[in-house]
N, C-alpha and C. Protein backbone atom coordinates (compact mmCIF):
# COMPACT_ATOMS: atom_id res chain seq x y z
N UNK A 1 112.01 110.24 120.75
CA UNK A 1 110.89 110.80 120.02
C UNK A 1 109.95 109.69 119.56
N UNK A 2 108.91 110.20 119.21
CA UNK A 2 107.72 108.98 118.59
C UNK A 2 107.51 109.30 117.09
N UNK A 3 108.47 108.30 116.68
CA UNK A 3 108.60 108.42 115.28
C UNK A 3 107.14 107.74 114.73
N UNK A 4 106.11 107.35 115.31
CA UNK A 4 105.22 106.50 114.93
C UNK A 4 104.28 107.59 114.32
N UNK A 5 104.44 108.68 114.88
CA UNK A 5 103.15 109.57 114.60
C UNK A 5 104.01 110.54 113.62
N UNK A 6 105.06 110.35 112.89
CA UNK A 6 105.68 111.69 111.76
C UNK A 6 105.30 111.16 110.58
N UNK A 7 105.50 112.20 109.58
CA UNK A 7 105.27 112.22 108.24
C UNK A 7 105.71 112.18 107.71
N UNK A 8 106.04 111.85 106.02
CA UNK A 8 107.33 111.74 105.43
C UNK A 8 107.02 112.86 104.21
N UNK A 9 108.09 113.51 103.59
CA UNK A 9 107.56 114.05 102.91
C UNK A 9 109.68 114.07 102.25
N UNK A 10 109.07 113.37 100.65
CA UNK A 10 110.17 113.14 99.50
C UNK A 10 111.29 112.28 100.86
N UNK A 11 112.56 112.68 101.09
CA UNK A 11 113.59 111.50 101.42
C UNK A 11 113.71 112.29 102.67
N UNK A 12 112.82 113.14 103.78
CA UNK A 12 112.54 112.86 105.16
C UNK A 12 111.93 112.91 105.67
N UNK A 13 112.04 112.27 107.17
CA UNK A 13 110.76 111.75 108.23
C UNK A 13 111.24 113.24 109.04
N UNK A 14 110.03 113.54 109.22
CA UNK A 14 109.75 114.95 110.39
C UNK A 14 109.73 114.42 111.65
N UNK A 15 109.87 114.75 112.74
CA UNK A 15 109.43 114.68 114.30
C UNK A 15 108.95 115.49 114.75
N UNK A 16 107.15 115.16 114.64
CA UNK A 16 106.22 116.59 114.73
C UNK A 16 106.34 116.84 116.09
N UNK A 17 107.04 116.42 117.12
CA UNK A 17 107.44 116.98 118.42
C UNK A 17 108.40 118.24 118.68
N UNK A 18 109.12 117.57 118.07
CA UNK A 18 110.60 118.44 117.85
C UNK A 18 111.21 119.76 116.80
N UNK A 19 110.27 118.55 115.37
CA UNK A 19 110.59 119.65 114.27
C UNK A 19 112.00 119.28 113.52
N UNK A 20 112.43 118.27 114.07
CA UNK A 20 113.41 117.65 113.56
C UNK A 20 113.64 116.80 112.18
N UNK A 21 114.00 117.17 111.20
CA UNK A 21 114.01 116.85 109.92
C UNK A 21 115.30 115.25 109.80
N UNK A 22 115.07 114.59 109.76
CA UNK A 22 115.98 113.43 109.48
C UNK A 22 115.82 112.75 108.32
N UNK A 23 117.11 112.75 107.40
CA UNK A 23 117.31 112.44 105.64
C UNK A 23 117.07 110.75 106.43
N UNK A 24 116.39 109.58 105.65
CA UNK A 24 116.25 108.85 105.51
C UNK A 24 116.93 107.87 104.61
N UNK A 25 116.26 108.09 103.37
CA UNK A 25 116.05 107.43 102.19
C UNK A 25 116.45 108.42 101.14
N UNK A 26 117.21 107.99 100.05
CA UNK A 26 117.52 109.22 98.93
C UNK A 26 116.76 108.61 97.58
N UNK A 27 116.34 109.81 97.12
CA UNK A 27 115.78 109.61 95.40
C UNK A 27 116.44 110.74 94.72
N UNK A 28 117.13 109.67 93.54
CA UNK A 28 117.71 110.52 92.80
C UNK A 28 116.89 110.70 91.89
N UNK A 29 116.74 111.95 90.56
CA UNK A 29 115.53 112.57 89.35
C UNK A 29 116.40 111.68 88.42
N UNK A 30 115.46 110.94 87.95
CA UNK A 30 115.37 109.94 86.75
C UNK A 30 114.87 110.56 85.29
N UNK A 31 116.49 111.31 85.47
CA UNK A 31 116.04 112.13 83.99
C UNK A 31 116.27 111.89 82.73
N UNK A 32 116.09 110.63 82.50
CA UNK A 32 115.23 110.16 81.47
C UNK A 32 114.20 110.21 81.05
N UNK A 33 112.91 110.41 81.97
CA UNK A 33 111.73 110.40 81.27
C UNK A 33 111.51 112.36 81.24
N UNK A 34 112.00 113.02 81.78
CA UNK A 34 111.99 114.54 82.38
C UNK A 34 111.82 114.85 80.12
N UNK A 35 112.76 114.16 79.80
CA UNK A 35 112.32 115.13 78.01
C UNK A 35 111.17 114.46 77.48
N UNK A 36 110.60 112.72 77.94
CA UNK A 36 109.29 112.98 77.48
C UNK A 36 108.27 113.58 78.37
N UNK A 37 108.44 114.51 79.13
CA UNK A 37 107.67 115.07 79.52
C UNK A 37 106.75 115.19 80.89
N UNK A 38 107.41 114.21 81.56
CA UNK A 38 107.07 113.51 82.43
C UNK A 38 108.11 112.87 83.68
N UNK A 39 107.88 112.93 85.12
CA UNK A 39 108.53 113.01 86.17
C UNK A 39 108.33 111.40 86.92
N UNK A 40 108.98 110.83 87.36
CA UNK A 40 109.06 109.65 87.91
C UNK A 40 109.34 109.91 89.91
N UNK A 41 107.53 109.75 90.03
CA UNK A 41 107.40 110.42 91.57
C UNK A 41 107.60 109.11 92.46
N UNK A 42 108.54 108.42 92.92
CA UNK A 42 108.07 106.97 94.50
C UNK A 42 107.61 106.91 95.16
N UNK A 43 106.37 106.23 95.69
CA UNK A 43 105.95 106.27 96.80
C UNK A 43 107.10 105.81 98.21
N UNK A 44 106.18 106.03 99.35
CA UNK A 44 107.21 105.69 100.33
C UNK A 44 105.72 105.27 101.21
N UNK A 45 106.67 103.90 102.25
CA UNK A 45 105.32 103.34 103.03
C UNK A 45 105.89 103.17 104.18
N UNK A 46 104.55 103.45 105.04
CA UNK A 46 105.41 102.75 106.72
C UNK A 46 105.29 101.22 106.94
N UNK A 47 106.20 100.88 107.72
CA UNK A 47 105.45 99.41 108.19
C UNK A 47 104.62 99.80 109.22
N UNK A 48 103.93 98.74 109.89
CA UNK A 48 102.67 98.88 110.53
C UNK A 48 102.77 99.51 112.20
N UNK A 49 104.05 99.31 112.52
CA UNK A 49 104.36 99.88 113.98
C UNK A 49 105.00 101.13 113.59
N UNK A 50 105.25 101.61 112.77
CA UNK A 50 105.92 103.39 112.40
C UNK A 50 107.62 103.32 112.24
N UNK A 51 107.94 102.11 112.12
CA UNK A 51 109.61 101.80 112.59
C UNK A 51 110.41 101.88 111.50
N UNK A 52 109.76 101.18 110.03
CA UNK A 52 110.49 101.69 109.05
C UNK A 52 109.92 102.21 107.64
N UNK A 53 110.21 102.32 106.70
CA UNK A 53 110.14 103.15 105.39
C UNK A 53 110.48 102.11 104.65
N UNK A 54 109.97 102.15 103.61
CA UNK A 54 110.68 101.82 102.36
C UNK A 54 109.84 102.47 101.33
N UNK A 55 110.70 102.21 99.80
CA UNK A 55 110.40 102.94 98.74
C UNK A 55 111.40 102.54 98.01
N UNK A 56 110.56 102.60 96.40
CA UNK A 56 111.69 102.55 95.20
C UNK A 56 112.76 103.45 94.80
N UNK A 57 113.72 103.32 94.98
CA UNK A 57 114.91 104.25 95.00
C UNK A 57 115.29 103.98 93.89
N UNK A 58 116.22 105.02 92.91
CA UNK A 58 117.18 105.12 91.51
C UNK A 58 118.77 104.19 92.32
N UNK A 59 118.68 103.21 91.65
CA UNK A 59 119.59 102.20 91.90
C UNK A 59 120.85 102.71 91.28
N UNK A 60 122.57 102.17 91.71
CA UNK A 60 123.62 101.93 91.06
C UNK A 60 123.60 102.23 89.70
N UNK A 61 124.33 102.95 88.87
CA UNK A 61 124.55 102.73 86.99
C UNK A 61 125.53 101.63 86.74
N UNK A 62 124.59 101.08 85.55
CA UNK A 62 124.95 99.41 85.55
C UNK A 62 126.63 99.67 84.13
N UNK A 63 126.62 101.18 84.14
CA UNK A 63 128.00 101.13 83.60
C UNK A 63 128.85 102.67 83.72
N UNK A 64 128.84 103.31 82.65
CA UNK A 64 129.12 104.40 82.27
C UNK A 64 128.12 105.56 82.73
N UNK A 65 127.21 105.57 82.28
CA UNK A 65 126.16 106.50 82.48
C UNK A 65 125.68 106.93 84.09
N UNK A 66 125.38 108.05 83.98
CA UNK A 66 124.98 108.97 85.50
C UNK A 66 124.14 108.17 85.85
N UNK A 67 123.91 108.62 87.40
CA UNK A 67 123.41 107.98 88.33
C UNK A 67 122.09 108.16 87.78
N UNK A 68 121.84 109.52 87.40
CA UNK A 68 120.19 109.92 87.40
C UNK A 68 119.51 109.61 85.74
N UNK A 69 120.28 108.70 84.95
CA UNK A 69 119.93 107.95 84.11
C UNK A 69 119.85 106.43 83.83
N UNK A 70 120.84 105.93 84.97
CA UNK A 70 120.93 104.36 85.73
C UNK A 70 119.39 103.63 85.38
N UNK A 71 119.25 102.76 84.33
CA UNK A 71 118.08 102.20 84.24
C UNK A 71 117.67 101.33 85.63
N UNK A 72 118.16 101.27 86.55
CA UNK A 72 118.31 100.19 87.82
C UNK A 72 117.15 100.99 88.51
N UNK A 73 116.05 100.54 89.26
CA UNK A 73 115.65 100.70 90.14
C UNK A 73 115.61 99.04 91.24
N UNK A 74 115.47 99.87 92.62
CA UNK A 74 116.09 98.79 93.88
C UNK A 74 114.72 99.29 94.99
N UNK A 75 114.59 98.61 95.94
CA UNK A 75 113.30 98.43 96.87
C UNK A 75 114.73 98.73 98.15
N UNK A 76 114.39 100.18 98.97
CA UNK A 76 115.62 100.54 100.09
C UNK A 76 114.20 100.75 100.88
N UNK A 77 114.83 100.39 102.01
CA UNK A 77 114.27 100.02 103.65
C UNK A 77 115.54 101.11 104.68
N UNK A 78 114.15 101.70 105.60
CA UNK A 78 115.17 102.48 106.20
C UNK A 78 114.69 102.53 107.66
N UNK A 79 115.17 102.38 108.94
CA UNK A 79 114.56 102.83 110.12
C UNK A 79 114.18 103.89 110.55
N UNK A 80 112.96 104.41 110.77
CA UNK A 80 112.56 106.14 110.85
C UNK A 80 113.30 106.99 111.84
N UNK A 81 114.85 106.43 112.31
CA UNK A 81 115.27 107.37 113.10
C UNK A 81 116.55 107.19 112.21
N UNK A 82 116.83 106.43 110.83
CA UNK A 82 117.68 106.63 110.31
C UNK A 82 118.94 105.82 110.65
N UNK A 83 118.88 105.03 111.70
CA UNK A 83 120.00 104.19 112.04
C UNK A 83 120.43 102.95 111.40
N UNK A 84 118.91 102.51 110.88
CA UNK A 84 119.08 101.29 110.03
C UNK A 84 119.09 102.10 108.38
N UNK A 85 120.07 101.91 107.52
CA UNK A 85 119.50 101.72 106.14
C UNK A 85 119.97 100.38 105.29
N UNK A 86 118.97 100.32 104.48
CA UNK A 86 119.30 99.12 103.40
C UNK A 86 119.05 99.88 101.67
N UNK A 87 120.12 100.38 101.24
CA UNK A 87 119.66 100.74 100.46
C UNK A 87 119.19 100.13 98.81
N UNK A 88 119.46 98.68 99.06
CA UNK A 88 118.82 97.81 98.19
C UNK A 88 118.35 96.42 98.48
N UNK A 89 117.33 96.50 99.37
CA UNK A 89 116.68 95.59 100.28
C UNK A 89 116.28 94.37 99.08
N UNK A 90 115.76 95.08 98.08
CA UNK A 90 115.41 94.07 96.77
C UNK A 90 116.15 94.44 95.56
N UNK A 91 117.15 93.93 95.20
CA UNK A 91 117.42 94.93 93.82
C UNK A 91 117.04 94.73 92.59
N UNK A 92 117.35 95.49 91.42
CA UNK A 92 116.87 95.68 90.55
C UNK A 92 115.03 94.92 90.61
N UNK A 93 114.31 95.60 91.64
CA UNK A 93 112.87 95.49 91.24
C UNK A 93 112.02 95.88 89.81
N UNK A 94 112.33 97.30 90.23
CA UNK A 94 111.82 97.97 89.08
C UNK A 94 111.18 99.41 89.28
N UNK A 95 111.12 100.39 88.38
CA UNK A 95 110.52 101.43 89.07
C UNK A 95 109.08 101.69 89.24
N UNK A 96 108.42 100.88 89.00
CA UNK A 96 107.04 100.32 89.43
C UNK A 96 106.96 99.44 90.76
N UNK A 97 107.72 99.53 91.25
CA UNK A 97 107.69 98.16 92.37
C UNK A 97 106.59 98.80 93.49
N UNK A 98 106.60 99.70 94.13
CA UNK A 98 105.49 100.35 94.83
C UNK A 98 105.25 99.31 96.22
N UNK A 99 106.82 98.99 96.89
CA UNK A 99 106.65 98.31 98.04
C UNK A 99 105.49 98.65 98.85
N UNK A 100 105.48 97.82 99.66
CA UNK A 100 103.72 98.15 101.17
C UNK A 100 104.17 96.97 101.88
N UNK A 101 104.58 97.26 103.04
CA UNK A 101 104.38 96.50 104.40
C UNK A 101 102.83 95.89 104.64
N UNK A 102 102.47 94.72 105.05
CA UNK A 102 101.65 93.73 105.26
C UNK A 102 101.10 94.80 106.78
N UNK A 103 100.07 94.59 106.96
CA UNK A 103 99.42 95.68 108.35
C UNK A 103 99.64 94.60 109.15
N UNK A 104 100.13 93.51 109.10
CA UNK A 104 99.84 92.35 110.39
C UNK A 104 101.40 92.18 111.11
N UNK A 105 101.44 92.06 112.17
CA UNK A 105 102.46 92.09 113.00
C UNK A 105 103.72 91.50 112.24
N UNK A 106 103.26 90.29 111.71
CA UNK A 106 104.17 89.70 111.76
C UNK A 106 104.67 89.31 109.97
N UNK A 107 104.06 90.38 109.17
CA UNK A 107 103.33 89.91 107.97
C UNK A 107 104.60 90.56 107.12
N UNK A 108 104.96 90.14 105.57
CA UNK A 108 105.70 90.84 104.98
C UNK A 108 105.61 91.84 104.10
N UNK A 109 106.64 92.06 102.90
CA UNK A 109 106.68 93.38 102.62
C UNK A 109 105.85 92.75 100.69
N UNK A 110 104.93 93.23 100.55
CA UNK A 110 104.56 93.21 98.91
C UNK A 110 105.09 94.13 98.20
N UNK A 111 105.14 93.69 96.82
CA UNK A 111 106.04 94.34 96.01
C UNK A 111 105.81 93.92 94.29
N UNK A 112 105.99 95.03 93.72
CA UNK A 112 105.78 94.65 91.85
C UNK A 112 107.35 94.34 91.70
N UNK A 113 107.52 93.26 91.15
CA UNK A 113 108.81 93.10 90.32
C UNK A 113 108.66 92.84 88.85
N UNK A 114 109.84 93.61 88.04
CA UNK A 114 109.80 93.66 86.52
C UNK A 114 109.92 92.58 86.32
N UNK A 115 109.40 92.15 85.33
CA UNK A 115 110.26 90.81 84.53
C UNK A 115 111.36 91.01 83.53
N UNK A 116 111.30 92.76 82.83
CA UNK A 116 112.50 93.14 82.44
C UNK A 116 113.22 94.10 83.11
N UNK A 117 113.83 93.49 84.33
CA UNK A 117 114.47 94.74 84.99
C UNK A 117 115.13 96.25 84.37
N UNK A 118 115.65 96.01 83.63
CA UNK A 118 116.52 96.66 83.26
C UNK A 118 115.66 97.63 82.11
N UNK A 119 114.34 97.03 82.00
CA UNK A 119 113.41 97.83 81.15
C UNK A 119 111.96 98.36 81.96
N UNK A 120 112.54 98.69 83.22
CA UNK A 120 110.90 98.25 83.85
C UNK A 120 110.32 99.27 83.50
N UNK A 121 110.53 100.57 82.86
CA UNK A 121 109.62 101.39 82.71
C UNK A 121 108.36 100.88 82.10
N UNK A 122 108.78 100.12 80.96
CA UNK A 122 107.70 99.81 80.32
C UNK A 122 107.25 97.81 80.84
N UNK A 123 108.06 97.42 81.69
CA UNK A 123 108.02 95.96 81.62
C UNK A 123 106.73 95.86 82.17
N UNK A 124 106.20 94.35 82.06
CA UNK A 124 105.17 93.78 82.55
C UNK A 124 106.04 93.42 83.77
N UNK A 125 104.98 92.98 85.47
CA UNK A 125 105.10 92.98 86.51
C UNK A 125 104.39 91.62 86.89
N UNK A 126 105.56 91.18 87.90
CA UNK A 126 104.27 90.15 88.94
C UNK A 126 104.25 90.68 90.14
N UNK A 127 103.18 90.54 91.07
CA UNK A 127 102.97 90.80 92.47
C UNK A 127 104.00 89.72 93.12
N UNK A 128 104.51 90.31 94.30
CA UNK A 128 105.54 89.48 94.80
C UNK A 128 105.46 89.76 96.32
N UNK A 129 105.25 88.46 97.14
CA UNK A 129 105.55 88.64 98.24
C UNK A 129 106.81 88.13 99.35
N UNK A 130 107.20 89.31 99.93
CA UNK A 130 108.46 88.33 100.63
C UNK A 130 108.16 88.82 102.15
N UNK A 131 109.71 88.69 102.91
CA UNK A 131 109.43 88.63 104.11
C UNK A 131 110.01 89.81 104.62
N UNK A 132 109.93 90.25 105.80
CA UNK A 132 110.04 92.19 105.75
C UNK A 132 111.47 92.31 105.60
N UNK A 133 112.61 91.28 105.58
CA UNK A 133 114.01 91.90 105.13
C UNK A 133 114.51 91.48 103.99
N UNK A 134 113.02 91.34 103.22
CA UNK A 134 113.51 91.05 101.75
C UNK A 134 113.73 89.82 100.86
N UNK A 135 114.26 89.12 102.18
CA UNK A 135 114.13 87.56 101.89
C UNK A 135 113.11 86.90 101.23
N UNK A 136 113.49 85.48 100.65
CA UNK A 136 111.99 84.31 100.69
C UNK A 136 111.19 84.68 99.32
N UNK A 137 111.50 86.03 98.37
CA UNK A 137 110.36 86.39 97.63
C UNK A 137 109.76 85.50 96.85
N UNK A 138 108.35 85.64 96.77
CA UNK A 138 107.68 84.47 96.27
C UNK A 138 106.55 85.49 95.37
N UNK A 139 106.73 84.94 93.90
CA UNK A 139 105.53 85.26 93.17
C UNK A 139 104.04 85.17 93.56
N UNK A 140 103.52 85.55 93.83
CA UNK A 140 101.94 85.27 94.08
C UNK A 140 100.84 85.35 92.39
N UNK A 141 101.21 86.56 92.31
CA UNK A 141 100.50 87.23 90.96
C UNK A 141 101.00 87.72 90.00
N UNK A 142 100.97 87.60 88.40
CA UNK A 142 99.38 86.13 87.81
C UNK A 142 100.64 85.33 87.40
N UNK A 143 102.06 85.48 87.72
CA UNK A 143 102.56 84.34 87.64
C UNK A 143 103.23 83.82 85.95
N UNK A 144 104.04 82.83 85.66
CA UNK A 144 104.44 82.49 85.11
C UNK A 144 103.25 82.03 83.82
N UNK A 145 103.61 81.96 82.30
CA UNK A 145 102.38 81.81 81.50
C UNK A 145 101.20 82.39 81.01
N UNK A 146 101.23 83.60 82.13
CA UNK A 146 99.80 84.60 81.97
C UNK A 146 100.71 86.49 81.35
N UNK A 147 99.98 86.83 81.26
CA UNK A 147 100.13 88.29 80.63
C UNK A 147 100.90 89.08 82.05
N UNK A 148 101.70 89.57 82.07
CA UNK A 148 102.02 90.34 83.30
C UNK A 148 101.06 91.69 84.29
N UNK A 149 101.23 92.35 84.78
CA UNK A 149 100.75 93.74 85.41
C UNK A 149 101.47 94.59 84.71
N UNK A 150 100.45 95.55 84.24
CA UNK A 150 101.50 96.70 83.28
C UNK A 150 100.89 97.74 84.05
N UNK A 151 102.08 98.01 84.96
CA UNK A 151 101.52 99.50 85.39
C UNK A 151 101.45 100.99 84.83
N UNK A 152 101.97 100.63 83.59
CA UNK A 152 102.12 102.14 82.82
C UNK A 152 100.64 102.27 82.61
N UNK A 153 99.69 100.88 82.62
CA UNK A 153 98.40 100.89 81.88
C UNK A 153 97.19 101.27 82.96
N UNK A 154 97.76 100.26 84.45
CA UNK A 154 96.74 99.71 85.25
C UNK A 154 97.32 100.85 86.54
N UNK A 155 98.56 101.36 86.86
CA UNK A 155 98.52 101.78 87.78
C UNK A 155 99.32 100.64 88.55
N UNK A 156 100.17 101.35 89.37
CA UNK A 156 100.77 100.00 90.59
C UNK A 156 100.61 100.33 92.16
N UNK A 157 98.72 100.71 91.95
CA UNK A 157 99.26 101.11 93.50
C UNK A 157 98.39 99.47 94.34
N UNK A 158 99.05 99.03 95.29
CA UNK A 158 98.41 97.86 95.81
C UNK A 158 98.16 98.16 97.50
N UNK A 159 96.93 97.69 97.81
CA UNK A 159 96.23 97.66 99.14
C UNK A 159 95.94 96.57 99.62
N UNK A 160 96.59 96.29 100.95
CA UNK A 160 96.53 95.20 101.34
C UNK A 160 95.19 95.25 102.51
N UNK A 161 94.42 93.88 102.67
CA UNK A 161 93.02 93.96 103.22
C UNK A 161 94.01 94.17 105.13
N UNK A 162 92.56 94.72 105.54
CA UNK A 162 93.13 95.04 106.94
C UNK A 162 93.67 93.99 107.86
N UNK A 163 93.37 92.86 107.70
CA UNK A 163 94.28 91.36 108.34
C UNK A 163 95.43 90.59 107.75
N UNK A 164 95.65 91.56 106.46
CA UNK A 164 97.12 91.03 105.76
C UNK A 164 96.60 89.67 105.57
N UNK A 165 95.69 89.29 105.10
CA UNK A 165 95.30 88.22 104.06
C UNK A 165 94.91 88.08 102.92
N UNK A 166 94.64 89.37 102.66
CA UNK A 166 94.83 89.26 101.10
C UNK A 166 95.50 90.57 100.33
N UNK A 167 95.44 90.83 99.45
CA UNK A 167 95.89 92.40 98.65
C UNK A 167 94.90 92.52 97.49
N UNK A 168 94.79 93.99 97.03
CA UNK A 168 93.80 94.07 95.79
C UNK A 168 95.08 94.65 94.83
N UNK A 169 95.01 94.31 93.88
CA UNK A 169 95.67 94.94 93.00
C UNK A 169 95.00 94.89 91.27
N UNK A 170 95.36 96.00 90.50
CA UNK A 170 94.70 95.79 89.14
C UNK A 170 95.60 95.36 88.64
N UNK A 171 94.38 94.23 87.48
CA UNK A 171 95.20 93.74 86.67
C UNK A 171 94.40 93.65 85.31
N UNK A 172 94.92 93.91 84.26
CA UNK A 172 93.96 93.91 82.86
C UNK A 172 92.53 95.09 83.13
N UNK A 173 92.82 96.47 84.03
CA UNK A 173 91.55 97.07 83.60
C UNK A 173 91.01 96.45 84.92
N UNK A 174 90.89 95.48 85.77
CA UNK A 174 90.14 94.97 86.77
C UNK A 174 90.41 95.09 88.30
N UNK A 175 90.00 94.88 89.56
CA UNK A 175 90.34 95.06 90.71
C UNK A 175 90.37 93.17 90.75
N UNK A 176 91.49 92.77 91.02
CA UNK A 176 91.63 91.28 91.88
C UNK A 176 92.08 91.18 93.00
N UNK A 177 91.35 90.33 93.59
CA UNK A 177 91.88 90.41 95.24
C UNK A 177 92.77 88.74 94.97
N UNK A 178 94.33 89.09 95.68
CA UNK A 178 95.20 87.92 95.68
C UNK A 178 94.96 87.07 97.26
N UNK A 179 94.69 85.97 97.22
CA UNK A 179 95.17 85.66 99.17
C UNK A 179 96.41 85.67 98.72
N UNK A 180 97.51 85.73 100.40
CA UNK A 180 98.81 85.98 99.98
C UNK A 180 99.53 84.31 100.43
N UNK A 181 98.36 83.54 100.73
CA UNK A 181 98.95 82.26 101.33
C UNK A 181 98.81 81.31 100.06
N UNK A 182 97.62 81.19 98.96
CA UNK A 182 97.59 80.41 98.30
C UNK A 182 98.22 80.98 96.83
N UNK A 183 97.80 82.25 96.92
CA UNK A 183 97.98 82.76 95.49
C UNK A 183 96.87 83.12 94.89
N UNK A 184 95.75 82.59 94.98
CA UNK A 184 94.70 82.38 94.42
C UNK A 184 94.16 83.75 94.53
N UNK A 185 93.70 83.84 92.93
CA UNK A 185 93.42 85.32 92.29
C UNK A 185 91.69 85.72 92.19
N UNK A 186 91.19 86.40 92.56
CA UNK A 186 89.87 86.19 92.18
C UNK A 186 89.67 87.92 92.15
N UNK A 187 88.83 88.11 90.37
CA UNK A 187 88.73 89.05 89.98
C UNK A 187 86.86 89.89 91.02
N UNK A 188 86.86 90.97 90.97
CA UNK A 188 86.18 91.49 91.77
C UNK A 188 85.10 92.86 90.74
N UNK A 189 86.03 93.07 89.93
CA UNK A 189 85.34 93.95 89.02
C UNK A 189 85.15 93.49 87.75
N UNK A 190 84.16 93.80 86.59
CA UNK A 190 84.28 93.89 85.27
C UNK A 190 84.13 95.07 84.77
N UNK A 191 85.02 96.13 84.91
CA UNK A 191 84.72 97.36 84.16
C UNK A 191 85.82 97.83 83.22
N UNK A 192 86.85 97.23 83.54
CA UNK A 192 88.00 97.47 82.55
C UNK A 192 88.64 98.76 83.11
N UNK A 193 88.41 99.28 83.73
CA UNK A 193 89.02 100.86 83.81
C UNK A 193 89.25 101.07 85.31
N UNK A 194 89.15 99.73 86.16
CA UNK A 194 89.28 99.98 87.57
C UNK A 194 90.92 100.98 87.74
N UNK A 195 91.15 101.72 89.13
CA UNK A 195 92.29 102.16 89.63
C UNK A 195 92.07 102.70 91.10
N UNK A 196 93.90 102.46 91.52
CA UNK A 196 93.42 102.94 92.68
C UNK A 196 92.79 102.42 93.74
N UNK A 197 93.16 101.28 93.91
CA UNK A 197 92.86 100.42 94.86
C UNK A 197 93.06 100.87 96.58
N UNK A 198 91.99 100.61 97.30
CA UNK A 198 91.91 101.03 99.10
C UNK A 198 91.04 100.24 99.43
N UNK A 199 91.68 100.06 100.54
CA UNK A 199 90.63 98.77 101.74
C UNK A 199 90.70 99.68 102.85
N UNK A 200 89.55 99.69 103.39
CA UNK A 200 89.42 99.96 104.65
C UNK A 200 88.42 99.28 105.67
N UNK A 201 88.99 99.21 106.84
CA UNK A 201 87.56 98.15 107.98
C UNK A 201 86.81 98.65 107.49
């Protein structure tokens, strides 16, 4: 089948040929936030040839407590026919992490990591880039010394430019575009209220 052209919808990939439903990736309900009022939805991304998935998944419970209260969130990678899984490609990221495959052949996987794992609902974030099996991760953004990414505030969704050389992501209210080779941050908006970041040719 040509898994390149299916859709994903919550934890499976369809085969709009076939009609064939294949479980992927699992998300467990993080019902913790469910009494304030509020649902904790993951994105899920392709890499750039249609081959795999990933997404922030409800990680391991780091003791006693149910799975679907486990403060752990983990970055799981899956092959769209289901043969490969990793179900903690990065762990304890965070549940903001909002992985995205690099569009360039050969390019890696970006990613928000908490700086308080174990608190990421509310933690501040750096942009992080590694290599598509997770390896190598390297801070890019804003780094050690500076104020973190608070996505409860700014949103964590990140777009990478169409040659996988740079990414936009908000930070403080603003759109900054990161290169992913130097680091180097350069802000693009002053409006304070940017969101929702997209690149397109």
């Amino acid at each position: 089948s040509d898994w390149s052209s299916d859709v994903c919808s919550s934890d499976l990939v369809v085969d709009l040929t076939s009609g064939i439903y294949e479980k992927v990736i699992s998300f467990s309900v993080y019902t913790t936030t469910l009494s304030n009022g509020w649902l904790w939805l993951p994105n899920v991304a392709w890499s750039p040839e249609g081959a795999f998935l990933t997404a922030s998944v409800h990680g391991a419970p780091l003791g006693e407590e149910s799975r679907e209260t486990s403060p752990v969130f983990d970055i799981a990678a899956a092959s769209a026919d289901g043969g490969i899984r990793v179900p903690a490609l990065r762990p304890k990221a965070g549940m903001w992490a909002s992985p995205v495959y690099s569009p360039a052949p050969r390019g890696g996987l970006a990613y928000l990591q908490a700086r308080s794992p174990i608190d990421s609902v509310s933690s501040e974030y750096d942009l992080v880039l590694a290599d598509r099996d997770g390896s190598n991760p390297k801070v890019l953004f804003p780094g050690a010394g500076k104020a973190g990414i608070r996505p409860l505030e700014d949103g964590s969704d990140l777009a990478w430019s169409p040659d996988g050389r740079e990414m936009a992501v908000i930070y403080q209210g603003d759109i900054y575009l990161v290169d992913v080779e130097s680091g180097r941050a350069t802000s693009v908006t002053v409006v304070g209220n940017a969101s929702h970041p997209r690149w397109v040719r």
